[in-house]
PDB file of N, CA and C in Angstrom:
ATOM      1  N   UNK A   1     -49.645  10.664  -0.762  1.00  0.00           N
ATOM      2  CA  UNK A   1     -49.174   9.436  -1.388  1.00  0.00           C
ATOM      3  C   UNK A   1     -50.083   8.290  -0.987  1.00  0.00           C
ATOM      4  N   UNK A   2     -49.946   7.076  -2.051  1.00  0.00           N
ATOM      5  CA  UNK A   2     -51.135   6.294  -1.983  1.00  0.00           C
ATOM      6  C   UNK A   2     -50.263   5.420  -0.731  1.00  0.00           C
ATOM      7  N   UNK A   3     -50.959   4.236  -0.432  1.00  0.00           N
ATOM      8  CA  UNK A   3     -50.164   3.035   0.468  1.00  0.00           C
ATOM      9  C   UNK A   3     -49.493   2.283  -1.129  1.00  0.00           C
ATOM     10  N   UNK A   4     -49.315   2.105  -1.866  1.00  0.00           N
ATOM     11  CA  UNK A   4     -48.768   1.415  -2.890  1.00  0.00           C
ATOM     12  C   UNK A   4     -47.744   2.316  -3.640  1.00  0.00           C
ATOM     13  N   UNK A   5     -47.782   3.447  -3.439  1.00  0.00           N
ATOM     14  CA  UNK A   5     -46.708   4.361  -4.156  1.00  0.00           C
ATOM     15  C   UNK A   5     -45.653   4.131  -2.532  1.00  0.00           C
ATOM     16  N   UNK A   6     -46.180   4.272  -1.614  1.00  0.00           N
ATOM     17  CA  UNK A   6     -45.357   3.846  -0.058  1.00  0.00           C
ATOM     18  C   UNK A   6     -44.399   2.338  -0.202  1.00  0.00           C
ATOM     19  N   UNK A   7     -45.336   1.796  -0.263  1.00  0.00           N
ATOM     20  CA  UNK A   7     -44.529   0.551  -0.738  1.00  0.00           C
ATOM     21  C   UNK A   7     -43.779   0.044  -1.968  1.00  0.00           C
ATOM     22  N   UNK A   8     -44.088   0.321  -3.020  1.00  0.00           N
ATOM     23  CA  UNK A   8     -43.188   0.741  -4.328  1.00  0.00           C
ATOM     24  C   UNK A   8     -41.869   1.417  -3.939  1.00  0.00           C
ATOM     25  N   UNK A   9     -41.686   2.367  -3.219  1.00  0.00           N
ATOM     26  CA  UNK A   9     -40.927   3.248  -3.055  1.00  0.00           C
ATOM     27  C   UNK A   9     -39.808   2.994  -2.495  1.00  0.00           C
ATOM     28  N   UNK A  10     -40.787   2.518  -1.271  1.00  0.00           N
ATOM     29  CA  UNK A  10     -39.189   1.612   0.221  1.00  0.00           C
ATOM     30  C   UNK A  10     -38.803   0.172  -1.038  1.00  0.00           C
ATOM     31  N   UNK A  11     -39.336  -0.367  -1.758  1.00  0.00           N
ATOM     32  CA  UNK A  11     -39.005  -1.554  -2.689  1.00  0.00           C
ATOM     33  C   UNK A  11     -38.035  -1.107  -3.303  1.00  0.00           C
ATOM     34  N   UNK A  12     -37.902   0.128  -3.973  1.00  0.00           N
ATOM     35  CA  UNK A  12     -37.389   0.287  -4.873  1.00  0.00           C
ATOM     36  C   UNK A  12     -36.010   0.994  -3.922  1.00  0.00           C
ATOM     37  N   UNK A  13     -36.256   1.365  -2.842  1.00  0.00           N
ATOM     38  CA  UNK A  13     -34.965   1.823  -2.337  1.00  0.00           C
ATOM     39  C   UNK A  13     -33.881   0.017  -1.658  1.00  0.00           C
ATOM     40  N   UNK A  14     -34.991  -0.685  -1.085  1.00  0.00           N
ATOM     41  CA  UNK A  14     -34.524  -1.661  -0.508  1.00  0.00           C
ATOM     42  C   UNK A  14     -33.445  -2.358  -1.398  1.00  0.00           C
ATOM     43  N   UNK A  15     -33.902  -2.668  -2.745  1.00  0.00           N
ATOM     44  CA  UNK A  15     -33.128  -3.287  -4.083  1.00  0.00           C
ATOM     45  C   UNK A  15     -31.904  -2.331  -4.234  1.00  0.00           C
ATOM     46  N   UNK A  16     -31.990  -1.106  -4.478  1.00  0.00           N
ATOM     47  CA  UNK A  16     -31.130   0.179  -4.489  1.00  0.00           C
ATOM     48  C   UNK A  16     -29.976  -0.161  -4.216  1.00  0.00           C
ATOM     49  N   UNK A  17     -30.331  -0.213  -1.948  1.00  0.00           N
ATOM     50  CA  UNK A  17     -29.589  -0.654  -1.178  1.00  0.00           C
ATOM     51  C   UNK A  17     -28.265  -1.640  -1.645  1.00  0.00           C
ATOM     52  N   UNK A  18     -28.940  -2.835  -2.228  1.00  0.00           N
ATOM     53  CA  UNK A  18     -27.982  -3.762  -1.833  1.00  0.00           C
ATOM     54  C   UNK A  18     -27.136  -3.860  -3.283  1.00  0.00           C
ATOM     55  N   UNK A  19     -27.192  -3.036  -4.128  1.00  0.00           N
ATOM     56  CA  UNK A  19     -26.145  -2.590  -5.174  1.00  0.00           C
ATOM     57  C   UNK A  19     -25.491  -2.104  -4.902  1.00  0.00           C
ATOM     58  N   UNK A  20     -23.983  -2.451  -5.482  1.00  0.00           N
ATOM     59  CA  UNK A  20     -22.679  -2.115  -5.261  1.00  0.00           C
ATOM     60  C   UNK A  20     -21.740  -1.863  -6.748  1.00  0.00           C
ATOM     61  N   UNK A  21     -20.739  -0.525  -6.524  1.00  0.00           N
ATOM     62  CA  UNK A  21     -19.895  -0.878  -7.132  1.00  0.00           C
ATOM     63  C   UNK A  21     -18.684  -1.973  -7.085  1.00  0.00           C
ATOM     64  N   UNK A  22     -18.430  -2.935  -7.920  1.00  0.00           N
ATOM     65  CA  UNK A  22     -17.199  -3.498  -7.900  1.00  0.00           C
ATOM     66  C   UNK A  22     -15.775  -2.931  -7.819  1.00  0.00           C
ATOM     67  N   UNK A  23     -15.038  -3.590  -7.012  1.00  0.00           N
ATOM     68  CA  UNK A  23     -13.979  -2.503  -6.497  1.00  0.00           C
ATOM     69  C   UNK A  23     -12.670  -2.599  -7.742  1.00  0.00           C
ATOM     70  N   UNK A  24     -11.624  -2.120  -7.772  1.00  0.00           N
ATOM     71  CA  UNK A  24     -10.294  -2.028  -8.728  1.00  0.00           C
ATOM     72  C   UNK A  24      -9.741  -3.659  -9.291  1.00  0.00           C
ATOM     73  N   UNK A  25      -9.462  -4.408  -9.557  1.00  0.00           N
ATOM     74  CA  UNK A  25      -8.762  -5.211  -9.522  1.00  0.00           C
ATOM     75  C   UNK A  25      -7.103  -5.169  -9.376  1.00  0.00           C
ATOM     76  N   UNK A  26      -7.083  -3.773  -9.860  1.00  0.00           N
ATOM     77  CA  UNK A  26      -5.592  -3.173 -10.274  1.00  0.00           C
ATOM     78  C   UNK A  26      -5.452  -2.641  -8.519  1.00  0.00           C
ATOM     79  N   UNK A  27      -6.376  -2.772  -8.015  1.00  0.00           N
ATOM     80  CA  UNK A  27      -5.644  -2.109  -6.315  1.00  0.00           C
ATOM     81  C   UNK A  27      -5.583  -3.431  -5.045  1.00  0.00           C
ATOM     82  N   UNK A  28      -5.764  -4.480  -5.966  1.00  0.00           N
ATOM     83  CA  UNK A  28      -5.349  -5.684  -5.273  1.00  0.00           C
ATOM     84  C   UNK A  28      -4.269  -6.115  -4.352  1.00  0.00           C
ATOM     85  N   UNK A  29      -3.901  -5.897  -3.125  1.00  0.00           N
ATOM     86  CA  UNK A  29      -2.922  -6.295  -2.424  1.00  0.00           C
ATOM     87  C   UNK A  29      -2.029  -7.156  -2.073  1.00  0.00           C
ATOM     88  N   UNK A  30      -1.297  -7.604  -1.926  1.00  0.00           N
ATOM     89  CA  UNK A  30      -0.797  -9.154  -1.833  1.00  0.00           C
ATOM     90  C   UNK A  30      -1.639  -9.689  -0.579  1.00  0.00           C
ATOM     91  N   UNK A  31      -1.887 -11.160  -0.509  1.00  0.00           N
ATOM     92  CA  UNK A  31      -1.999 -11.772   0.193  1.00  0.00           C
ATOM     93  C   UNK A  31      -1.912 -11.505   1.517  1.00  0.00           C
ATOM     94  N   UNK A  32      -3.201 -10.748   2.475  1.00  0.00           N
ATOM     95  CA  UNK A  32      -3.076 -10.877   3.680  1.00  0.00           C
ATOM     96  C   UNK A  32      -3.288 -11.849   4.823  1.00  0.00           C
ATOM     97  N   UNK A  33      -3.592 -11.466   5.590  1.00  0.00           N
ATOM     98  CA  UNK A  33      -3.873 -12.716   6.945  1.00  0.00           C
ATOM     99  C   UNK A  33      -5.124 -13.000   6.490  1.00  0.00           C
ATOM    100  N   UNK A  34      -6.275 -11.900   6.111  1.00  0.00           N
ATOM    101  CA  UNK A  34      -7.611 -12.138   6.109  1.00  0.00           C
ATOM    102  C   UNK A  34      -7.969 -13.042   4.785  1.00  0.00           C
ATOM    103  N   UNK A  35      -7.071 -12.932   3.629  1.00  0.00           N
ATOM    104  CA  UNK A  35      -6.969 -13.809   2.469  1.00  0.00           C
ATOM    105  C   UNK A  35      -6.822 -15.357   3.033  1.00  0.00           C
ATOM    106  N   UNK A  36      -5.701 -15.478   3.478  1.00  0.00           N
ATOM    107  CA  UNK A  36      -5.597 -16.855   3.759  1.00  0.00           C
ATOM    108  C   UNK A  36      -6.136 -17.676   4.603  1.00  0.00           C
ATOM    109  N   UNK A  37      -7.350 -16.784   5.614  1.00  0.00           N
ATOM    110  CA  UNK A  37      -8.279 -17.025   6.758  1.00  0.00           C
ATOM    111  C   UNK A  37      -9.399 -17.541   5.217  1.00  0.00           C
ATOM    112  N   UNK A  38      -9.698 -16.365   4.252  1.00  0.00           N
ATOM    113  CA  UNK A  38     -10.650 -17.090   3.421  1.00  0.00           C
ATOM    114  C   UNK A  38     -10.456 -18.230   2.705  1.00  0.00           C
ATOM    115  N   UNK A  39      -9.393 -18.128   1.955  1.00  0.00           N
ATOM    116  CA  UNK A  39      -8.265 -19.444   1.674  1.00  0.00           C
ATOM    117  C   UNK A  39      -9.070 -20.717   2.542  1.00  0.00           C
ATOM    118  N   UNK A  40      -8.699 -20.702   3.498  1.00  0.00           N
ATOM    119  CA  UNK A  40      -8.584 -21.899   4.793  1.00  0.00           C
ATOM    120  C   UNK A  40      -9.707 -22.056   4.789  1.00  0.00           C
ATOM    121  N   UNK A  41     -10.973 -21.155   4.668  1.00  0.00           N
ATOM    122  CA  UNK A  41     -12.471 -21.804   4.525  1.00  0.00           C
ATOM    123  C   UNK A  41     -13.046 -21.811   3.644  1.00  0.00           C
ATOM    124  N   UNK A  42     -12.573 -21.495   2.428  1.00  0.00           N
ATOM    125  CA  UNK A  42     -12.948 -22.219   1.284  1.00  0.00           C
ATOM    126  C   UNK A  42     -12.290 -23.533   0.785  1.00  0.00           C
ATOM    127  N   UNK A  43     -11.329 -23.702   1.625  1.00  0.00           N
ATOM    128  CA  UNK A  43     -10.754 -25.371   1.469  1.00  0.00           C
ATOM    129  C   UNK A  43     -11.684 -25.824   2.211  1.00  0.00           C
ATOM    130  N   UNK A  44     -11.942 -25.968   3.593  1.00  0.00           N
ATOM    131  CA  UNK A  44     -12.576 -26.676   4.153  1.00  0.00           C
ATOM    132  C   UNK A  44     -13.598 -27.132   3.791  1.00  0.00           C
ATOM    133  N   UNK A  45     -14.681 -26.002   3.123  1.00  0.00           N
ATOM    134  CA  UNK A  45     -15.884 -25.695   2.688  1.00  0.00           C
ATOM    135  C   UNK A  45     -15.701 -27.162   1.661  1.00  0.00           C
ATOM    136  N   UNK A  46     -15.373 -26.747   0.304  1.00  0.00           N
ATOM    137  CA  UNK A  46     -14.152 -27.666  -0.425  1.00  0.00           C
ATOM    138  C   UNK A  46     -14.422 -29.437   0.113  1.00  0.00           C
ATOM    139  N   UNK A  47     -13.783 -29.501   1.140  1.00  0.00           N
ATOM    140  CA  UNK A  47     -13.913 -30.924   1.231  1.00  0.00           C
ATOM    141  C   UNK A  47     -14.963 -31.565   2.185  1.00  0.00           C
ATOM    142  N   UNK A  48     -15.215 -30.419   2.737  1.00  0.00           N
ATOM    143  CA  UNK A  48     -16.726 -31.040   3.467  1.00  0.00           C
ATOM    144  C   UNK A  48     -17.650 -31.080   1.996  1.00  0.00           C
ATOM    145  N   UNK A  49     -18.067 -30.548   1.203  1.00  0.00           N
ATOM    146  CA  UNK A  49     -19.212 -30.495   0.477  1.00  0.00           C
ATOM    147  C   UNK A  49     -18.960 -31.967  -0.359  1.00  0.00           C
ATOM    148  N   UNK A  50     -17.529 -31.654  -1.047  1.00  0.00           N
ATOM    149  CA  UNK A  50     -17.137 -33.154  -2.039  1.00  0.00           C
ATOM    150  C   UNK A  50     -16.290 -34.358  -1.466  1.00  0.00           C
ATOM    151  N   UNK A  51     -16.626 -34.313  -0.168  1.00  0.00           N
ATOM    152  CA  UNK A  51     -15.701 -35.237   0.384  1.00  0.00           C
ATOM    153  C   UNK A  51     -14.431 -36.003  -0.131  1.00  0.00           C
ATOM    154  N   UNK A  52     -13.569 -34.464  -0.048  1.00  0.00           N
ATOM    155  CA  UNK A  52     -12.560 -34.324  -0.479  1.00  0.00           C
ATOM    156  C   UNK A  52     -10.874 -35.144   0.865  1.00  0.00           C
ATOM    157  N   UNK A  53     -10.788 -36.517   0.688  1.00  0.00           N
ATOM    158  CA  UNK A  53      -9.786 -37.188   1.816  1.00  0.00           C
ATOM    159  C   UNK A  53      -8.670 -35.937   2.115  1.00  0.00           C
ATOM    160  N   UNK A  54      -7.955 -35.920   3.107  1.00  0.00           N
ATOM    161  CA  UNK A  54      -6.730 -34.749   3.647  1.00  0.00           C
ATOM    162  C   UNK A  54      -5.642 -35.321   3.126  1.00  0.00           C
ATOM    163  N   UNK A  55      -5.401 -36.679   2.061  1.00  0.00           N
ATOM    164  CA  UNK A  55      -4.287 -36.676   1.579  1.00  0.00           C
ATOM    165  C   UNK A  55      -4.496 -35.925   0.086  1.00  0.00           C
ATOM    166  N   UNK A  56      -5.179 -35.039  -0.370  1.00  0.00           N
ATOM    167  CA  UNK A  56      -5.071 -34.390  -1.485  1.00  0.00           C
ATOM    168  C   UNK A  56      -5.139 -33.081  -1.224  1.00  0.00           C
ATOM    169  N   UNK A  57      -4.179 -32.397  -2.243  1.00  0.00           N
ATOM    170  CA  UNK A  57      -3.899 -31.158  -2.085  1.00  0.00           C
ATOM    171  C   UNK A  57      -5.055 -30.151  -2.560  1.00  0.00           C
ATOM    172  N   UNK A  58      -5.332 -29.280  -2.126  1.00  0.00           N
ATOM    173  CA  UNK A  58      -6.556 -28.221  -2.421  1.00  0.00           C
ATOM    174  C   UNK A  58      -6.005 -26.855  -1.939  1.00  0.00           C
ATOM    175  N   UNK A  59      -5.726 -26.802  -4.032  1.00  0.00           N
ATOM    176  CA  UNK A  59      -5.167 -25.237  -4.117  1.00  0.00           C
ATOM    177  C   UNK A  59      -6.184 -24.492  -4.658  1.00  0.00           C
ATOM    178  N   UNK A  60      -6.272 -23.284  -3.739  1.00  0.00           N
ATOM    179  CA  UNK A  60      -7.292 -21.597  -3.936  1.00  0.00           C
ATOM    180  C   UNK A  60      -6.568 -20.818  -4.456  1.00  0.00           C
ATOM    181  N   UNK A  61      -7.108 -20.858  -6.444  1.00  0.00           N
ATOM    182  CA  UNK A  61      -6.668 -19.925  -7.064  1.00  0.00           C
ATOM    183  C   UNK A  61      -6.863 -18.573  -6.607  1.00  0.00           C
ATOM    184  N   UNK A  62      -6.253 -17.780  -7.532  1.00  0.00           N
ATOM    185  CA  UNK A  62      -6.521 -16.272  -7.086  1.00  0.00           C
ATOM    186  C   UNK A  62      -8.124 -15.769  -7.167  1.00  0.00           C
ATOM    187  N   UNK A  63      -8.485 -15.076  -6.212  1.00  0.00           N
ATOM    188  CA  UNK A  63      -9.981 -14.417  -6.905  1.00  0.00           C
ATOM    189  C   UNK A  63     -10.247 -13.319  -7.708  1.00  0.00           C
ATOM    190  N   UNK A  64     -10.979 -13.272  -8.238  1.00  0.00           N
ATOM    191  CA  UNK A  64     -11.314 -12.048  -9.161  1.00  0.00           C
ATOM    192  C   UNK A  64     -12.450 -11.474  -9.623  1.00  0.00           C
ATOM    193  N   UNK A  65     -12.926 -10.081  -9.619  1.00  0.00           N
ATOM    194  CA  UNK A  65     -14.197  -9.644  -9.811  1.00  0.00           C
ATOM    195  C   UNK A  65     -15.128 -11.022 -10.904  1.00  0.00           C
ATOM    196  N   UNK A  66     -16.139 -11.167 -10.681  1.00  0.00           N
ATOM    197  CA  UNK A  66     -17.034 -11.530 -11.539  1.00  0.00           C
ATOM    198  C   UNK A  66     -17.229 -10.875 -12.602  1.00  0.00           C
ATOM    199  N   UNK A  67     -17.353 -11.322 -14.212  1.00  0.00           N
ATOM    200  CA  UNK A  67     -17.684 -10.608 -14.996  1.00  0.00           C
ATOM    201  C   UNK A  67     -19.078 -10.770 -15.992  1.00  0.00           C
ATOM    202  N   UNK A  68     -19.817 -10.442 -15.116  1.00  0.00           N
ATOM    203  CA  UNK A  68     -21.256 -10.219 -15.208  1.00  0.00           C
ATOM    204  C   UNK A  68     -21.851  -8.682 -15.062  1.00  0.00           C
ATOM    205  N   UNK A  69     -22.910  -8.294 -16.317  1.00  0.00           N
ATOM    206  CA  UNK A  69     -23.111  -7.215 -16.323  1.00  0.00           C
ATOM    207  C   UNK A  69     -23.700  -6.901 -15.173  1.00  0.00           C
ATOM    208  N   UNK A  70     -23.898  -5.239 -15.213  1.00  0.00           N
ATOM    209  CA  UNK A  70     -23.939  -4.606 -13.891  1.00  0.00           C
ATOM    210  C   UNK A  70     -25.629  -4.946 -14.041  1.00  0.00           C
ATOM    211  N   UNK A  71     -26.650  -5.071 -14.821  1.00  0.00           N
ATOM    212  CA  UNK A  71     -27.760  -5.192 -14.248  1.00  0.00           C
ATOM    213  C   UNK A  71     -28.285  -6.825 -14.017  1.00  0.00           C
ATOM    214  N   UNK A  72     -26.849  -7.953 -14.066  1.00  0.00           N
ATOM    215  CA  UNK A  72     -27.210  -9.164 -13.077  1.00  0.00           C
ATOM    216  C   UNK A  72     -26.596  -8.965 -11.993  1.00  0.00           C
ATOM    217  N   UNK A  73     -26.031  -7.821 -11.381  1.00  0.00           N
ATOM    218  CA  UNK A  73     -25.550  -7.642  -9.872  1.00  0.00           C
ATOM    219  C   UNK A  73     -26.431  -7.312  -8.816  1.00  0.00           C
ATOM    220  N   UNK A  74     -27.682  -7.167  -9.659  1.00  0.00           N
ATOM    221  CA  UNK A  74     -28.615  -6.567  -8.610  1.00  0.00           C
ATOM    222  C   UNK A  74     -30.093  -7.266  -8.519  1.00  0.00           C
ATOM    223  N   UNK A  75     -29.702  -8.390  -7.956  1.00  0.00           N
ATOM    224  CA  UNK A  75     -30.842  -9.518  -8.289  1.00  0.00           C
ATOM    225  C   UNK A  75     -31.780  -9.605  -6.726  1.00  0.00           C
TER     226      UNK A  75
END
């Protein structure tokens, strides 16, 4: 093998790598501890970025898969 078919190769595995299937939506759980830990820092996140005052309420809709085809998941 050349040094460029070497490196092509690990490239093409590296990209590979970091593709994923998207998981069920239908096997969604209720609301755990670790939800509302994300909850709590995506508010924060939230009002640090838009300097958002603590007398307004900041509600975190539900989340849900992205619906973007599978070959913009692997950018």
């Amino acid at each position: 093998m050349t040094r460029t078919q070497i490196i092509a190769g690990l490239l093409a595995l590296t990209l590979a790598a970091g593709c994923k299937a998207q998981g069920n939506p239908a096997a969604v759980a209720t609301q755990s501890s670790a939800d509302a830990d994300t909850n709590r820092r995506i508010e924060v996140m939230v009002r640090a970025k838009f300097d958002v005052p603590q007398d307004y309420t900041v509600a975190i809709g539900e989340r849900a898969p992205a619906r973007l085809p599978a070959t913009m998941l692997c950018l």
